[in-house]
C-alpha atoms as a PDB file:
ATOM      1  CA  UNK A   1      -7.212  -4.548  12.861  1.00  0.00           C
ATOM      2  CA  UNK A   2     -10.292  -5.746  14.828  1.00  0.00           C
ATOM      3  CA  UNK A   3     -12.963  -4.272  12.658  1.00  0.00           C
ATOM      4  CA  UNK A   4     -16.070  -6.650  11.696  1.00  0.00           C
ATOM      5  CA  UNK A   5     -15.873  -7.994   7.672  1.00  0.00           C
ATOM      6  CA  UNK A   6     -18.891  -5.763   6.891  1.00  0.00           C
ATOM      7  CA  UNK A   7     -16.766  -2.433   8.542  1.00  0.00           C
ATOM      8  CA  UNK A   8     -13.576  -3.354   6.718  1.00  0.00           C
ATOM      9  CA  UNK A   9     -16.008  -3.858   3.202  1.00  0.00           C
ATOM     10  CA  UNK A  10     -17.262  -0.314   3.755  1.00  0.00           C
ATOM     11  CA  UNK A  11     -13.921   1.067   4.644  1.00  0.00           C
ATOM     12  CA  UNK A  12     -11.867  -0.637   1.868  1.00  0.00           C
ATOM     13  CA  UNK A  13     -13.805   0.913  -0.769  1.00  0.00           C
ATOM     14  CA  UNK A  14     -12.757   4.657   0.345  1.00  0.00           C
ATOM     15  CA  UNK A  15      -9.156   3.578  -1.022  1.00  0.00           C
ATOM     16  CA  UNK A  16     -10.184   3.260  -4.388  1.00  0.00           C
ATOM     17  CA  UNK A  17      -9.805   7.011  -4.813  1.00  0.00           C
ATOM     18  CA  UNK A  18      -6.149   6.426  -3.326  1.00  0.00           C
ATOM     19  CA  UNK A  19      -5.870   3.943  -6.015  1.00  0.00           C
ATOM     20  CA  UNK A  20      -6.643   6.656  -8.187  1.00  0.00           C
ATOM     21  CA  UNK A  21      -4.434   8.776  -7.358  1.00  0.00           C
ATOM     22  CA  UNK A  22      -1.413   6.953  -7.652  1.00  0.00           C
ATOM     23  CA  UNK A  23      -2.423   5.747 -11.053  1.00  0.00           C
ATOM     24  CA  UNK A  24      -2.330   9.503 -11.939  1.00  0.00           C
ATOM     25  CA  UNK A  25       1.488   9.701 -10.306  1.00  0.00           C
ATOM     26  CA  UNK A  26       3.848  10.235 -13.731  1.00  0.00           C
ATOM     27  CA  UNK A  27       6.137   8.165 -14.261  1.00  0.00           C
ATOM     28  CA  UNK A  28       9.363  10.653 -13.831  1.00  0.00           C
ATOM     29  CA  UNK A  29       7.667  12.141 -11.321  1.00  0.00           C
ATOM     30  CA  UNK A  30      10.294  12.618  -8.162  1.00  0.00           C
ATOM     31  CA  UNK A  31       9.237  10.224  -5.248  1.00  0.00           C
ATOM     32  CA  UNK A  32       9.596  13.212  -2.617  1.00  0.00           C
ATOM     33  CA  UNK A  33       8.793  16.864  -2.658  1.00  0.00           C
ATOM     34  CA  UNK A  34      11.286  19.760  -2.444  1.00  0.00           C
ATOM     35  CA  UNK A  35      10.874  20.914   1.518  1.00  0.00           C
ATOM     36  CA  UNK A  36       9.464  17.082   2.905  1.00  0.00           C
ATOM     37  CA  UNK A  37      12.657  16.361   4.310  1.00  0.00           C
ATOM     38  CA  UNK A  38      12.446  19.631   6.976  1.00  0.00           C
ATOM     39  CA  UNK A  39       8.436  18.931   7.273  1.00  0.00           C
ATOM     40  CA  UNK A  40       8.987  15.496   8.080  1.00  0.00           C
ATOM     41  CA  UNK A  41      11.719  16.081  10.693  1.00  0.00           C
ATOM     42  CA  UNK A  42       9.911  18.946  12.331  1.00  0.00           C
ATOM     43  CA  UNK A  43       7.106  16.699  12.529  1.00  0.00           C
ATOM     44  CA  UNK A  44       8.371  12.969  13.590  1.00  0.00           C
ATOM     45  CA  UNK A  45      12.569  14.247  14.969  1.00  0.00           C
ATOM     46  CA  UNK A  46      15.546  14.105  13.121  1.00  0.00           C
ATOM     47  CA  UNK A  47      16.170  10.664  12.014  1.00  0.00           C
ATOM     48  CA  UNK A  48      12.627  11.019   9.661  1.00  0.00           C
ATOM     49  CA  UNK A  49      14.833  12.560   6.953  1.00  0.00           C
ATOM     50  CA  UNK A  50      17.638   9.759   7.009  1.00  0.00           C
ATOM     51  CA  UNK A  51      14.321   7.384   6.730  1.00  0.00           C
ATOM     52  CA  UNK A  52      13.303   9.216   3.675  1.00  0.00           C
ATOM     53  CA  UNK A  53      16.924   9.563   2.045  1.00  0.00           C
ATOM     54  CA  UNK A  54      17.458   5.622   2.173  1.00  0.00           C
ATOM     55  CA  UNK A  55      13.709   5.297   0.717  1.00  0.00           C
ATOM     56  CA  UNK A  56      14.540   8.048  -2.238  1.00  0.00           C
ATOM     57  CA  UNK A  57      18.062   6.048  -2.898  1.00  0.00           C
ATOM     58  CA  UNK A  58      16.498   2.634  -2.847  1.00  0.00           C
ATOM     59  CA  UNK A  59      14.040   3.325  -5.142  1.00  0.00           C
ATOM     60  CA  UNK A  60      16.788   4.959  -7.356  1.00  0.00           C
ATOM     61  CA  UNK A  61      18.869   2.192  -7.269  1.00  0.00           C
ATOM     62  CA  UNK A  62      15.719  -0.522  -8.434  1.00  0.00           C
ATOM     63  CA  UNK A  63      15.830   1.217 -12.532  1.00  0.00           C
ATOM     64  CA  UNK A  64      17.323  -1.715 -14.050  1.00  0.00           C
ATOM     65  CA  UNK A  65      15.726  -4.394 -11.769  1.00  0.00           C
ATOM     66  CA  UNK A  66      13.253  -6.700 -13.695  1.00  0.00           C
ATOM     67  CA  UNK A  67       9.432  -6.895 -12.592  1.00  0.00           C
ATOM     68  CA  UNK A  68       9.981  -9.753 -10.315  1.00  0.00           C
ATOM     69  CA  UNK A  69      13.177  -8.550  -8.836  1.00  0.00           C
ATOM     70  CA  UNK A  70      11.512  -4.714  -8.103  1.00  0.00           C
ATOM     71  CA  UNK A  71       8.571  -6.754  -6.257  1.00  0.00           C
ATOM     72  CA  UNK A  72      10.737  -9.154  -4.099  1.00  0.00           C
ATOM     73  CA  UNK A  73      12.764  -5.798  -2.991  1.00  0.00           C
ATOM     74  CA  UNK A  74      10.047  -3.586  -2.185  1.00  0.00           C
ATOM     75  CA  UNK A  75       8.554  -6.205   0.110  1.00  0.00           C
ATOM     76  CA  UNK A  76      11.713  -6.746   1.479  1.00  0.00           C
ATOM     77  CA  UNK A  77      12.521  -3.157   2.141  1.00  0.00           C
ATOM     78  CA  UNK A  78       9.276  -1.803   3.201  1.00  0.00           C
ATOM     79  CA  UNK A  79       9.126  -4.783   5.579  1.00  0.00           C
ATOM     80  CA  UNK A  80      11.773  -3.399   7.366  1.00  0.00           C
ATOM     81  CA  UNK A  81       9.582  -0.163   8.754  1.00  0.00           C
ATOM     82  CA  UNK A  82       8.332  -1.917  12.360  1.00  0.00           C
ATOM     83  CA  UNK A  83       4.541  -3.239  12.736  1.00  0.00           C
ATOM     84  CA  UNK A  84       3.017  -0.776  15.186  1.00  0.00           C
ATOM     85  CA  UNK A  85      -0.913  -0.196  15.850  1.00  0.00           C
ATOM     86  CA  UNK A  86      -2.475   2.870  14.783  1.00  0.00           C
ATOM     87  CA  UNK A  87      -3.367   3.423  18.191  1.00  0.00           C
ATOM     88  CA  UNK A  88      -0.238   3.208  19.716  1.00  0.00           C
ATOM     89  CA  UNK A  89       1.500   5.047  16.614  1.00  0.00           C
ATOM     90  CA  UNK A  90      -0.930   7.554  15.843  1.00  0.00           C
ATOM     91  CA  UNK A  91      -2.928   7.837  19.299  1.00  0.00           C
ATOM     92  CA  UNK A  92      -6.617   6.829  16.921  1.00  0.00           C
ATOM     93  CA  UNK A  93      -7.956   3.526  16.357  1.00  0.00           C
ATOM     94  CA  UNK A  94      -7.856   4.245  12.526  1.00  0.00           C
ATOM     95  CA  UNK A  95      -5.805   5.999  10.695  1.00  0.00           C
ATOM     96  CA  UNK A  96      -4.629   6.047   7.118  1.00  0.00           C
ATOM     97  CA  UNK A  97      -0.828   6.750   6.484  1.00  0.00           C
ATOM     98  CA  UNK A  98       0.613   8.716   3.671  1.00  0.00           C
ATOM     99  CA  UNK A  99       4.112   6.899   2.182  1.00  0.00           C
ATOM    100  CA  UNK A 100       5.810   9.114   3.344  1.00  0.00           C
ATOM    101  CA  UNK A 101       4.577   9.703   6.974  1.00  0.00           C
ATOM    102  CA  UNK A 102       5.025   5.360   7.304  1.00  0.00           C
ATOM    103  CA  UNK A 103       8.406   6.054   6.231  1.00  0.00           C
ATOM    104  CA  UNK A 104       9.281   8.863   7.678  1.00  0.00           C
ATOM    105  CA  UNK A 105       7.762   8.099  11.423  1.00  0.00           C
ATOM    106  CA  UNK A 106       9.416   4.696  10.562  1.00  0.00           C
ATOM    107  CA  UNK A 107       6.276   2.307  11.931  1.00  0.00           C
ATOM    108  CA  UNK A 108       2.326   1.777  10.838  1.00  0.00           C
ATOM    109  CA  UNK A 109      -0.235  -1.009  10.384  1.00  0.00           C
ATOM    110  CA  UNK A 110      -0.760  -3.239   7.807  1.00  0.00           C
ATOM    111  CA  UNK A 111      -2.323  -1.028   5.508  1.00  0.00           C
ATOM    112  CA  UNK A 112       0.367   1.456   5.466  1.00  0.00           C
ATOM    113  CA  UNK A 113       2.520  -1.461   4.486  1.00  0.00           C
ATOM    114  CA  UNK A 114       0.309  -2.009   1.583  1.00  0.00           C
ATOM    115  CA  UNK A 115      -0.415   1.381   0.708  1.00  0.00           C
ATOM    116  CA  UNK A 116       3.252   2.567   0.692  1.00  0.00           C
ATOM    117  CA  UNK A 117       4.490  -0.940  -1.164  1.00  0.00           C
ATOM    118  CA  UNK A 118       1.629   0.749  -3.855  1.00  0.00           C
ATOM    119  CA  UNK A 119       3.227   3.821  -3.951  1.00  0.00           C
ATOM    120  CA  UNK A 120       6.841   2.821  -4.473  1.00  0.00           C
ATOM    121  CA  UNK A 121       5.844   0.041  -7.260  1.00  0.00           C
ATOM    122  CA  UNK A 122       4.084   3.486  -9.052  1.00  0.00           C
ATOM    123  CA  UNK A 123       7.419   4.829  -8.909  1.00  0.00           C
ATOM    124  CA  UNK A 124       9.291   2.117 -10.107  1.00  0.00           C
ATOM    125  CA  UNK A 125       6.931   2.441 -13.091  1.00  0.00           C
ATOM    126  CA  UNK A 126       4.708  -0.811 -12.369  1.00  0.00           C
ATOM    127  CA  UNK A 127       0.788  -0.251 -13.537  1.00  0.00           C
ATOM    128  CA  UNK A 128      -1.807   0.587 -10.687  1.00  0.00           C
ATOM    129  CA  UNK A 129      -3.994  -1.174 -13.232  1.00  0.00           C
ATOM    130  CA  UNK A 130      -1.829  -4.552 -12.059  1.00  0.00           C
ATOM    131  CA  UNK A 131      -1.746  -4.277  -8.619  1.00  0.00           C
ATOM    132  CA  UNK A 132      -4.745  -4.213  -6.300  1.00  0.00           C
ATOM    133  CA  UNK A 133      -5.069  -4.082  -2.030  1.00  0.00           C
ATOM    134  CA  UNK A 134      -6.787  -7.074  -0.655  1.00  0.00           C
ATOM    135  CA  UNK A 135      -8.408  -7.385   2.536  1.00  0.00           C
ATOM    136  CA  UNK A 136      -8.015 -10.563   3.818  1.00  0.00           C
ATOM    137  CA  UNK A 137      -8.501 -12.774   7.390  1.00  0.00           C
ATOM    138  CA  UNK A 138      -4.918 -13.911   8.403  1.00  0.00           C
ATOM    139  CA  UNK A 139      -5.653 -16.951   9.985  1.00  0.00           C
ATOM    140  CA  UNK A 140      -2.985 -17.612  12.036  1.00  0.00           C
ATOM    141  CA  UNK A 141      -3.246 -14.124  13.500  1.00  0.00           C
ATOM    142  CA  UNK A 142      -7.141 -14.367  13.726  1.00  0.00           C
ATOM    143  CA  UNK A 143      -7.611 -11.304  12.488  1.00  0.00           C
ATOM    144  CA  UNK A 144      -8.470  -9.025   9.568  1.00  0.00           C
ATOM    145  CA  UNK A 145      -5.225  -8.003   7.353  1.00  0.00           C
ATOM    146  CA  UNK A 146      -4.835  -6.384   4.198  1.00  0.00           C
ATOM    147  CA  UNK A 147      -1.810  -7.429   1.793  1.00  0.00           C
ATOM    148  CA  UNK A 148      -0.812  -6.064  -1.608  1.00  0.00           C
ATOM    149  CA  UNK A 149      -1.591  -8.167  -5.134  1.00  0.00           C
ATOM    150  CA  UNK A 150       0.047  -7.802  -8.280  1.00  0.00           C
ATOM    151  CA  UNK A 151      -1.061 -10.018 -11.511  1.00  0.00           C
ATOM    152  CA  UNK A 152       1.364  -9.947 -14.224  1.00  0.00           C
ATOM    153  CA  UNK A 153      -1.021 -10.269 -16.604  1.00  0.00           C
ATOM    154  CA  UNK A 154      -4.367 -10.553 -17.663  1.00  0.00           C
ATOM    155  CA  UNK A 155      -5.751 -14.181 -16.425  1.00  0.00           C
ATOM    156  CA  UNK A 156      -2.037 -15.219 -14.188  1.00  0.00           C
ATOM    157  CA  UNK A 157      -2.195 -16.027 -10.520  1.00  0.00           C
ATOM    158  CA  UNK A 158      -1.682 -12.798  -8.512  1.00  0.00           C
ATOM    159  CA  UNK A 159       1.370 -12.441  -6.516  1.00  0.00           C
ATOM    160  CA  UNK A 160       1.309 -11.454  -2.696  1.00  0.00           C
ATOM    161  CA  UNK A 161       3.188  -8.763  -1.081  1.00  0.00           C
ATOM    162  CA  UNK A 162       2.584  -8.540   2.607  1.00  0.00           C
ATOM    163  CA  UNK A 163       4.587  -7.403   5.919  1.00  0.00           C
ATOM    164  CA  UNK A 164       3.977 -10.539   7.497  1.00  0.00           C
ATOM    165  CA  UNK A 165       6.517 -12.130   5.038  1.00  0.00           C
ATOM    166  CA  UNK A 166       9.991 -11.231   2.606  1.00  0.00           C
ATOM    167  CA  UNK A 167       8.563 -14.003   0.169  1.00  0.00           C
ATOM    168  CA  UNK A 168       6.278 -13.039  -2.827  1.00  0.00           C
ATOM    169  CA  UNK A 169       4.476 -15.522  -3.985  1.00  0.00           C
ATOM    170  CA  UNK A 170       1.282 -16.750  -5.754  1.00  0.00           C
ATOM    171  CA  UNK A 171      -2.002 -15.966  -3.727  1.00  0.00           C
ATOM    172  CA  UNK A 172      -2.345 -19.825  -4.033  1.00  0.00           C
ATOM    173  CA  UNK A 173       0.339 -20.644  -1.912  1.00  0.00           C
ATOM    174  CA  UNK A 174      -1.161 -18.274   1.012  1.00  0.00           C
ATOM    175  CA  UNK A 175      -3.024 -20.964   2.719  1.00  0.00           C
ATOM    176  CA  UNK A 176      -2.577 -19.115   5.770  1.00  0.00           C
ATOM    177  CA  UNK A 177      -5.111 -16.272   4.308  1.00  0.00           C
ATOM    178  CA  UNK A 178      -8.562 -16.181   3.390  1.00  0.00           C
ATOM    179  CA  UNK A 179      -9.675 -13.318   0.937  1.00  0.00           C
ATOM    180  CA  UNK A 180     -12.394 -11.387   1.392  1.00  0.00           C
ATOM    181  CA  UNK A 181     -12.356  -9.107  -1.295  1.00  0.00           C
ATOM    182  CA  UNK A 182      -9.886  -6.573  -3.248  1.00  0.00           C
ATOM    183  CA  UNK A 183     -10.310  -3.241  -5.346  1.00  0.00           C
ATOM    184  CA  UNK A 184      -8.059  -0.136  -6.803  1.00  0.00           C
ATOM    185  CA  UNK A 185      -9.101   2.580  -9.114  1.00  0.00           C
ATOM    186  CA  UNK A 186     -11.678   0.403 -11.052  1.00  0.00           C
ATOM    187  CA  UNK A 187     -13.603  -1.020  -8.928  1.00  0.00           C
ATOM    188  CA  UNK A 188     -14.046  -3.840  -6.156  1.00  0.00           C
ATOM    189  CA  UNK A 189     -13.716  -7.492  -6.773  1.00  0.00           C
ATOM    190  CA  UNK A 190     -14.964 -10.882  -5.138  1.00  0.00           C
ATOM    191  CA  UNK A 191     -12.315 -14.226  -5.315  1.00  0.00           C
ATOM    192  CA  UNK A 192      -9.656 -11.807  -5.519  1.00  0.00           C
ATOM    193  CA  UNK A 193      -6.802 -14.379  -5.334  1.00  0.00           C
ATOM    194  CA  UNK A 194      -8.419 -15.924  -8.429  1.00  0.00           C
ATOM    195  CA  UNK A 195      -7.058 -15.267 -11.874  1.00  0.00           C
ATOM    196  CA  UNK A 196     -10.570 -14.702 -13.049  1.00  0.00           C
ATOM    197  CA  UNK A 197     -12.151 -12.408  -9.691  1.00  0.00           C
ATOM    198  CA  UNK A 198     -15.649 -11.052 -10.414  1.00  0.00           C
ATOM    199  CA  UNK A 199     -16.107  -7.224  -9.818  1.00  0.00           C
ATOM    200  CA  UNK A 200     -18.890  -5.924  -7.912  1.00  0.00           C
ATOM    201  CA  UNK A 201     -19.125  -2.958  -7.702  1.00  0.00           C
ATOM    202  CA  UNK A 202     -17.480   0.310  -9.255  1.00  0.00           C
ATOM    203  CA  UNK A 203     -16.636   3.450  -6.701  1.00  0.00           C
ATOM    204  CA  UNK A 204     -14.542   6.665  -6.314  1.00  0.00           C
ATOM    205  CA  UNK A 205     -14.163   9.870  -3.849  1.00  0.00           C
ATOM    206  CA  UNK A 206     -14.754   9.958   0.150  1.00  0.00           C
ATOM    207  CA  UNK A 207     -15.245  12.239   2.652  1.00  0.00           C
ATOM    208  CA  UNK A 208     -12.583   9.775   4.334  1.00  0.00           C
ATOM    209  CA  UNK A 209     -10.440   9.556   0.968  1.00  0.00           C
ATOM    210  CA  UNK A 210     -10.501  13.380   0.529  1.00  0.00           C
ATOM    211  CA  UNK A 211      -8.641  14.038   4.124  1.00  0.00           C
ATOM    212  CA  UNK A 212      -5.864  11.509   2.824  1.00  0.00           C
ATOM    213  CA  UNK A 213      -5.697  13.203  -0.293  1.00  0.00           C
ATOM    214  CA  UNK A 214      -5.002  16.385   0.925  1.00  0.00           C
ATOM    215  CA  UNK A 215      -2.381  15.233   2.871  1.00  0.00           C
ATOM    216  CA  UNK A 216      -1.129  13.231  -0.306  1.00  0.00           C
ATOM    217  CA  UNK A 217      -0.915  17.063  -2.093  1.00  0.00           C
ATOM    218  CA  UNK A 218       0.863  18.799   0.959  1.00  0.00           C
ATOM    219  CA  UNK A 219       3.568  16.285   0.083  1.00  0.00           C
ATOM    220  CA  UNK A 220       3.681  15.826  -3.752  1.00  0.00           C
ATOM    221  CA  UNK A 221       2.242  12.548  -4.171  1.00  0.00           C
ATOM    222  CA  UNK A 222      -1.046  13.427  -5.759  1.00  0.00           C
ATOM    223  CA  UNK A 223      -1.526  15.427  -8.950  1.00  0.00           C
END
């Protein structure tokens, strides 16, 4: 991503209402659609449904993992899909993934790292309420990046989940990032790698957010 702070502030907060949505996901709710696996493969070639299967059987197989052991395997799993641009991948400079489209098509951006990462914790029953995106400049890279968080609870050190690394750990240890701010369904926050961040501002619904969504319906992921 190459976008200026201020364009990534005004973009972030049109995925609170994606934030929304998978806080509304049920619980039992089956992580893929009757008819996604033909979509898919009409749409992206044959091997999209084999990505999908091994998605549907790993998140299966994570029911009796505990909290820390479901976050350490989703980051590890979902880090597995290969880093490509939007441009390159999707042939626009922007462009917001569904879940299942980065799995499926089997590459995206950051952001569809963190968004799908959301998605599959939802599944595996972990609150929205707990887990937050959070744009952030990766140092290293010299550029903007946006990671996952997930606190615990109320007042702990959130935990980082990002496709630049297999290792989850506390957003203290990330010296190699520099927040900027993160949000869900609530609202937006400043210090977001602080146990105590300070929210800003509350926000829901996009033009932007409403083309996502719609794709989100078409393939069962949004009640």
């Amino acid at each position: 991503m190459r976008l200026g702070l201020w364009v990534l502030l005004c973009s972030g907060l049109l995925f609170i209402g994606l934030l929304s949505a998978a806080n509304a996901l049920p619980s039992h709710t089956p992580l893929l659609a009757p008819g996604l696996f033909a979509q898919m493969n009409a749409r992206f070639g044959p091997e999209a449904s084999e990505h999908l299967q091994g998605w549907q059987e790993f998140v299966s197989g994570q029911s009796n993992a505990d909290e820390g052991g479901r976050l350490k395997r989703v980051n590890r799993f979902l880090n597995q899909v290969p880093f490509v641009e939007d441009a390159a991948h999707w042939g626009v400079e922007d462009y917001w993934a569904t879940p299942v489209e980065f799995v499926a098509s089997r590459g995206g951006d950051c952001e569809d790292f963190a968004i799908a990462k959301l998605f599959t914790l939802q599944a595996l029953e972990l609150p929205t309420s707990q887990l937050r995106l959070m744009y952030v400049n990766a140092l290293e890279l010299n550029q903007a990046h946006m990671v996952l968080l997930y606190t615990p609870y109320p007042g702990a050190m959130p935990l980082v989940l990002d496709n630049l690394t297999s290792t989850v750990v506390p957003a203290t240890q990330r010296k190699d990032l520099q927040p900027v701010y993160s949000f869900n369904s609530s609202g937006l926050w400043l210090e977001p790698d602080s146990a105590t961040p300070r929210q800003v501002r509350d926000h829901s619904g996009s033009l932007l957010w409403e083309d996502l969504r719609q794709r989100l319906q078409a393939q069962g992921m949004d009640i």
